[in-house]
N, C-alpha and C. Protein backbone atom coordinates (compact mmCIF):
# COMPACT_ATOMS: atom_id res chain seq x y z
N UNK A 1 85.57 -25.00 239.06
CA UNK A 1 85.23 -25.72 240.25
C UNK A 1 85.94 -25.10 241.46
N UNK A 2 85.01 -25.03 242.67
CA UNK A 2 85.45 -23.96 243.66
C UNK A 2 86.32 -24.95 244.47
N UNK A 3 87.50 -24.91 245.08
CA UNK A 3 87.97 -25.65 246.32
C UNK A 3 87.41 -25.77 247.55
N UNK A 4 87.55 -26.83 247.75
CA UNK A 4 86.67 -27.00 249.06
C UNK A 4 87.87 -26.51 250.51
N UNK A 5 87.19 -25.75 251.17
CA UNK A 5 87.83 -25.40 252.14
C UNK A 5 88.70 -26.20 253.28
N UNK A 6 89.32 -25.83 253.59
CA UNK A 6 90.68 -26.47 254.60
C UNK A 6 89.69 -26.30 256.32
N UNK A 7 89.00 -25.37 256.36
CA UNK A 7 88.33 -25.74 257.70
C UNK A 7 86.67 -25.22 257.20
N UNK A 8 85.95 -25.92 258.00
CA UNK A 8 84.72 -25.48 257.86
C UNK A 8 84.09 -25.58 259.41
N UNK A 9 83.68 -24.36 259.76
CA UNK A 9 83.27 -24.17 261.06
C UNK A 9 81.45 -23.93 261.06
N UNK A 10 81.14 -24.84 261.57
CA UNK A 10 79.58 -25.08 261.68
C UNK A 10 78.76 -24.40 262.74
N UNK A 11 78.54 -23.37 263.30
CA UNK A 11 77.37 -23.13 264.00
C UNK A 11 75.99 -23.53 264.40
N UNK A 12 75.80 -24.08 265.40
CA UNK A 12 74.74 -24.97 265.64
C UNK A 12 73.67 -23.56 265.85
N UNK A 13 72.76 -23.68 265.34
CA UNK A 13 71.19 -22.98 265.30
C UNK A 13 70.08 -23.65 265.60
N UNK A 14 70.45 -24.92 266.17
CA UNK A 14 69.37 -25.68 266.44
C UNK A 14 68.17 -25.04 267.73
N UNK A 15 67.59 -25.87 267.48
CA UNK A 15 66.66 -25.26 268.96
C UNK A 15 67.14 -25.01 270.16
N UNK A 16 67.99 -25.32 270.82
CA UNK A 16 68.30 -25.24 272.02
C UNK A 16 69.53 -23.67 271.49
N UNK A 17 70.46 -24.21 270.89
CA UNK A 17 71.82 -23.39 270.83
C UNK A 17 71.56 -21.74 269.97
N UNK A 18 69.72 -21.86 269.27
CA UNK A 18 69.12 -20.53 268.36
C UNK A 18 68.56 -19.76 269.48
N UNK A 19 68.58 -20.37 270.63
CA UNK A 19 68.13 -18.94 272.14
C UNK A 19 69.38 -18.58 272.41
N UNK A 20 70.65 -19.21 272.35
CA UNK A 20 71.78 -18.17 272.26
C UNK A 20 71.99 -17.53 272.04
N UNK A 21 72.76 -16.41 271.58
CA UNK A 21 73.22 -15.43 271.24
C UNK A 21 74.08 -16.03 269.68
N UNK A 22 73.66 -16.85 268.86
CA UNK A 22 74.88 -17.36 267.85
C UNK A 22 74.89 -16.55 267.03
N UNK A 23 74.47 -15.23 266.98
CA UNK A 23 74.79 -14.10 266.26
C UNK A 23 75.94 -13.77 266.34
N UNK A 24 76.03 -13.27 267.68
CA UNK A 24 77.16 -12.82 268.19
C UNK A 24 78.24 -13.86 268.19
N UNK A 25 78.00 -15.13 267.53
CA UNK A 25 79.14 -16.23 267.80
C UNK A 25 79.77 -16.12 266.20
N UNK A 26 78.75 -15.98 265.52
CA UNK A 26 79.04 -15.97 263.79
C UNK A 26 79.78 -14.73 263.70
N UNK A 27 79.02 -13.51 264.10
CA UNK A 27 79.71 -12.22 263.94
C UNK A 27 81.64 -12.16 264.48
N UNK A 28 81.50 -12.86 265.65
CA UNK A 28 82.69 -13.44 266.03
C UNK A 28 83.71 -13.87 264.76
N UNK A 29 83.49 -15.14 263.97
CA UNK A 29 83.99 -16.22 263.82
C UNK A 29 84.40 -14.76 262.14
N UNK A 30 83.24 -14.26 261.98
CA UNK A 30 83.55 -13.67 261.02
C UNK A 30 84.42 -12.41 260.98
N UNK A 31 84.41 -11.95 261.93
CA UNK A 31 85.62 -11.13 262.18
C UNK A 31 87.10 -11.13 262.33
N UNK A 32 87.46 -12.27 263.03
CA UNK A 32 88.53 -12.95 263.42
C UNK A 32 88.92 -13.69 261.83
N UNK A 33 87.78 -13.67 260.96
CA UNK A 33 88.61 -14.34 259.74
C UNK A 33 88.60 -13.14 258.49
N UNK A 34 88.32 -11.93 258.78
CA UNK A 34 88.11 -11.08 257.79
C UNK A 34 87.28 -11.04 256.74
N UNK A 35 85.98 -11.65 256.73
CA UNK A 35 84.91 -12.30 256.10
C UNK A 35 83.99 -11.18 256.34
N UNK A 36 83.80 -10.50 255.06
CA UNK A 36 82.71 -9.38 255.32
C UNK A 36 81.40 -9.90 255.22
N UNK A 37 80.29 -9.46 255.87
CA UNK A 37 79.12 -9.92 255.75
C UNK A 37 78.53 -9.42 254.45
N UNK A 38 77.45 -9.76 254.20
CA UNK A 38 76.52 -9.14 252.62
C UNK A 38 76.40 -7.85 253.23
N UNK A 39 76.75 -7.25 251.95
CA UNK A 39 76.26 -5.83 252.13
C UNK A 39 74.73 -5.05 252.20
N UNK A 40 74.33 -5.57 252.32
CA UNK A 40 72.78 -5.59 252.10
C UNK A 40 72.45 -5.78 253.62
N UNK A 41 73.04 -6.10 253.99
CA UNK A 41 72.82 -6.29 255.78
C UNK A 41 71.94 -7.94 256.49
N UNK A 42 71.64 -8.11 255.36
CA UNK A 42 70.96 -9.98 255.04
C UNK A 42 71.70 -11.09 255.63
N UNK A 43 71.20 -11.71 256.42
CA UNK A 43 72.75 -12.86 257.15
C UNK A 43 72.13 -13.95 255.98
N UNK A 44 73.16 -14.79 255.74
CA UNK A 44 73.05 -15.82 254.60
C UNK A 44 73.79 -17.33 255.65
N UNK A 45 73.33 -18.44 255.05
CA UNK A 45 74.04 -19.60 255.49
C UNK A 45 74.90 -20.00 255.89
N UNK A 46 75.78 -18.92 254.85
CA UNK A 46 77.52 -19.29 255.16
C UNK A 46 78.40 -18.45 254.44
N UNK A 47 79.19 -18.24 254.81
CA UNK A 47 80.31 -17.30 254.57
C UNK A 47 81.33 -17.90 253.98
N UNK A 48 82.15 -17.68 252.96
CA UNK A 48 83.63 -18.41 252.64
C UNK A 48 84.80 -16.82 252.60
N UNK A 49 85.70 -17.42 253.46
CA UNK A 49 86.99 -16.79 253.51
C UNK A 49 87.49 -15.90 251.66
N UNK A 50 88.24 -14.87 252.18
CA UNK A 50 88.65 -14.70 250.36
C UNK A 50 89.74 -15.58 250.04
N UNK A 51 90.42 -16.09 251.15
CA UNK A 51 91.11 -17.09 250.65
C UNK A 51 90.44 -18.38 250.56
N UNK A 52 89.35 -18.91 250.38
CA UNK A 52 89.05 -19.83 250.09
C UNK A 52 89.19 -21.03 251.14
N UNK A 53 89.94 -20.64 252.43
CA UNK A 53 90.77 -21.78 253.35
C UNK A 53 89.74 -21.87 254.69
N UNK A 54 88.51 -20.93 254.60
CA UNK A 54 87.48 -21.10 255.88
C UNK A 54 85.69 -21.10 255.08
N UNK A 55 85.02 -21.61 255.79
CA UNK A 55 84.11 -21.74 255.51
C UNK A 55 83.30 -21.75 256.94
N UNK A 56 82.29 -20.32 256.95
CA UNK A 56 81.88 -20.49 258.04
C UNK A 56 80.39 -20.43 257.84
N UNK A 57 79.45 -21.49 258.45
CA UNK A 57 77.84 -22.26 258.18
C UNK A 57 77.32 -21.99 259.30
N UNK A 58 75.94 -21.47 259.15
CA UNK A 58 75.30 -21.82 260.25
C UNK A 58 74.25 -23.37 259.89
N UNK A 59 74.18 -24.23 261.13
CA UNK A 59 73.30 -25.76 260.71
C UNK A 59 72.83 -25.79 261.59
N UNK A 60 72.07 -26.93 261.03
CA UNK A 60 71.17 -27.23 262.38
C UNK A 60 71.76 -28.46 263.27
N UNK A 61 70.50 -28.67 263.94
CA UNK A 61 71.11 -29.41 265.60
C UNK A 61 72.36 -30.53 265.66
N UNK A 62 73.35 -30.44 266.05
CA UNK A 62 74.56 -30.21 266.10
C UNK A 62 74.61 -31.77 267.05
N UNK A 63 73.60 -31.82 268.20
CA UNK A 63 73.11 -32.70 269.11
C UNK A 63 73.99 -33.33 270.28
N UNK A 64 75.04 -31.74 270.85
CA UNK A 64 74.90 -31.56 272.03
C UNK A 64 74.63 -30.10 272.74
N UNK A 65 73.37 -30.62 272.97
CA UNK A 65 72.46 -29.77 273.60
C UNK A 65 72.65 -29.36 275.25
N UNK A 66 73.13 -30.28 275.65
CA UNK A 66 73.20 -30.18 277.10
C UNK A 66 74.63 -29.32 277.26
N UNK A 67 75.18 -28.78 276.10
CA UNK A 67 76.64 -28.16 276.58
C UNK A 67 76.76 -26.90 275.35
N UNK A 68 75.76 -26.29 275.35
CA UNK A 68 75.01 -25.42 274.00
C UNK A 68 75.79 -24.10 274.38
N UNK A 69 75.86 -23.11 274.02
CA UNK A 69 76.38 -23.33 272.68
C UNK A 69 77.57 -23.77 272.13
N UNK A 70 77.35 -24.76 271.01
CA UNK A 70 78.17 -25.38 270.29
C UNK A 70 78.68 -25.18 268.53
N UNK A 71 79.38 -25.63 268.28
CA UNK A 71 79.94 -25.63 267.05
C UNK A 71 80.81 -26.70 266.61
N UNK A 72 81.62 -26.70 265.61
CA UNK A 72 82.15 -27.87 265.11
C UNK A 72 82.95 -27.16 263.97
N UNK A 73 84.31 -27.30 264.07
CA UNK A 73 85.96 -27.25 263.45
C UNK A 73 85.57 -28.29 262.24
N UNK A 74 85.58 -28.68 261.12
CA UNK A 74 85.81 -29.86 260.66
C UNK A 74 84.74 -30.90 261.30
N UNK A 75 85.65 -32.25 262.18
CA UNK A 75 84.56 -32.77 262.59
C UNK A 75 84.60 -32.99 264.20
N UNK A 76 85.92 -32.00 264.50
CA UNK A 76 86.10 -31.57 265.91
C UNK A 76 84.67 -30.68 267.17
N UNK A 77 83.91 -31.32 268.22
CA UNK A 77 82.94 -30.32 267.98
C UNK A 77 83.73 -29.81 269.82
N UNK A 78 83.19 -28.16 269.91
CA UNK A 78 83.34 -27.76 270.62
C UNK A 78 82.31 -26.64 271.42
N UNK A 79 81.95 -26.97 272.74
CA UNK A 79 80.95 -26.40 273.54
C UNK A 79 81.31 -25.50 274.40
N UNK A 80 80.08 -25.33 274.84
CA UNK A 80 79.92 -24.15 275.60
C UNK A 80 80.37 -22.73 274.99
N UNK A 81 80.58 -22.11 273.57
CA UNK A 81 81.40 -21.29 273.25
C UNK A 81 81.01 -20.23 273.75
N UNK A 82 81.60 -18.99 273.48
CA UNK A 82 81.59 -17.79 273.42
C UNK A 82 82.19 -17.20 272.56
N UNK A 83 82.22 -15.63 272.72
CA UNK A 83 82.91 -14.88 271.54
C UNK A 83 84.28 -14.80 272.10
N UNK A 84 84.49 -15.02 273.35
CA UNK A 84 86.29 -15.03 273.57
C UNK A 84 86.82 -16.26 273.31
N UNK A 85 86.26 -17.14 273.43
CA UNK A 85 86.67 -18.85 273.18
C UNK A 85 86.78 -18.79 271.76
N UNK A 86 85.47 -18.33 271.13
CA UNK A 86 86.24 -18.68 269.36
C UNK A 86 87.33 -17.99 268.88
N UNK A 87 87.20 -17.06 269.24
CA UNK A 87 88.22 -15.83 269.02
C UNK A 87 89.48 -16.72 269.52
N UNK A 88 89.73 -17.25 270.71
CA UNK A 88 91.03 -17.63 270.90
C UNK A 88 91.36 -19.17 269.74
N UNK A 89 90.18 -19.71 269.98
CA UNK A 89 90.23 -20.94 268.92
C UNK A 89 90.89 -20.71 267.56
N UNK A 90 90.20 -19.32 267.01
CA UNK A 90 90.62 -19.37 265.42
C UNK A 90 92.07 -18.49 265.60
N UNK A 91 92.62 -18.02 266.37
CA UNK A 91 93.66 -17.68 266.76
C UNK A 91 95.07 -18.87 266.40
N UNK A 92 94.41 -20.09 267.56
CA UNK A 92 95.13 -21.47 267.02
C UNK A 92 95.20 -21.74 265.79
N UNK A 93 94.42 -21.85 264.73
CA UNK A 93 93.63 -21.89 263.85
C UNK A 93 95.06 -21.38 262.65
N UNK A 94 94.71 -19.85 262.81
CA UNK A 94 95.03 -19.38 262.15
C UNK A 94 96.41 -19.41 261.74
């Protein structure tokens, strides 16, 4: 039985926050945690840390739209991101 992760960071893909750029927000989130993508070059749902302690998802509508793009720590949610904002976030984080 796998442990369930200590943070799980949600990427909103919903309609409004999937004209973003949340490529570039995942590619982010996954760098900053050392989380290699599939080798195959295929983006998948979600990513888990090799330590087991991050879990990073893309989901759907998140439902704040009016402050897009968004995401969600646990059950902390946080807007407007970017790739320097998460980057400093999982910084805290880490």
């Amino acid at each position: 039985m796998k442990a369930v992760p200590s943070y799980i960071i949600s990427i909103c893909s919903g309609s409004i926050c999937g004209r973003t750029d949340n490529d570039a927000l995942l590619k982010a989130c996954l760098e900053e945690l050392s989380i290699p993508v599939r080798e195959d070059g295929k983006s998948c749902d979600s990513y888990t840390s090799a330590d087991g302690r991050f879990r990073v998802e893309l989901t759907g509508c998140i439902g704040a739209c009016h402050r897009y793009p968004v995401l969600m720590v646990n059950d902390e949610l946080y807007t407007q991101m970017s790739e320097e904002r998460i980057r400093k976030l999982l910084h805290k984080i880490i």
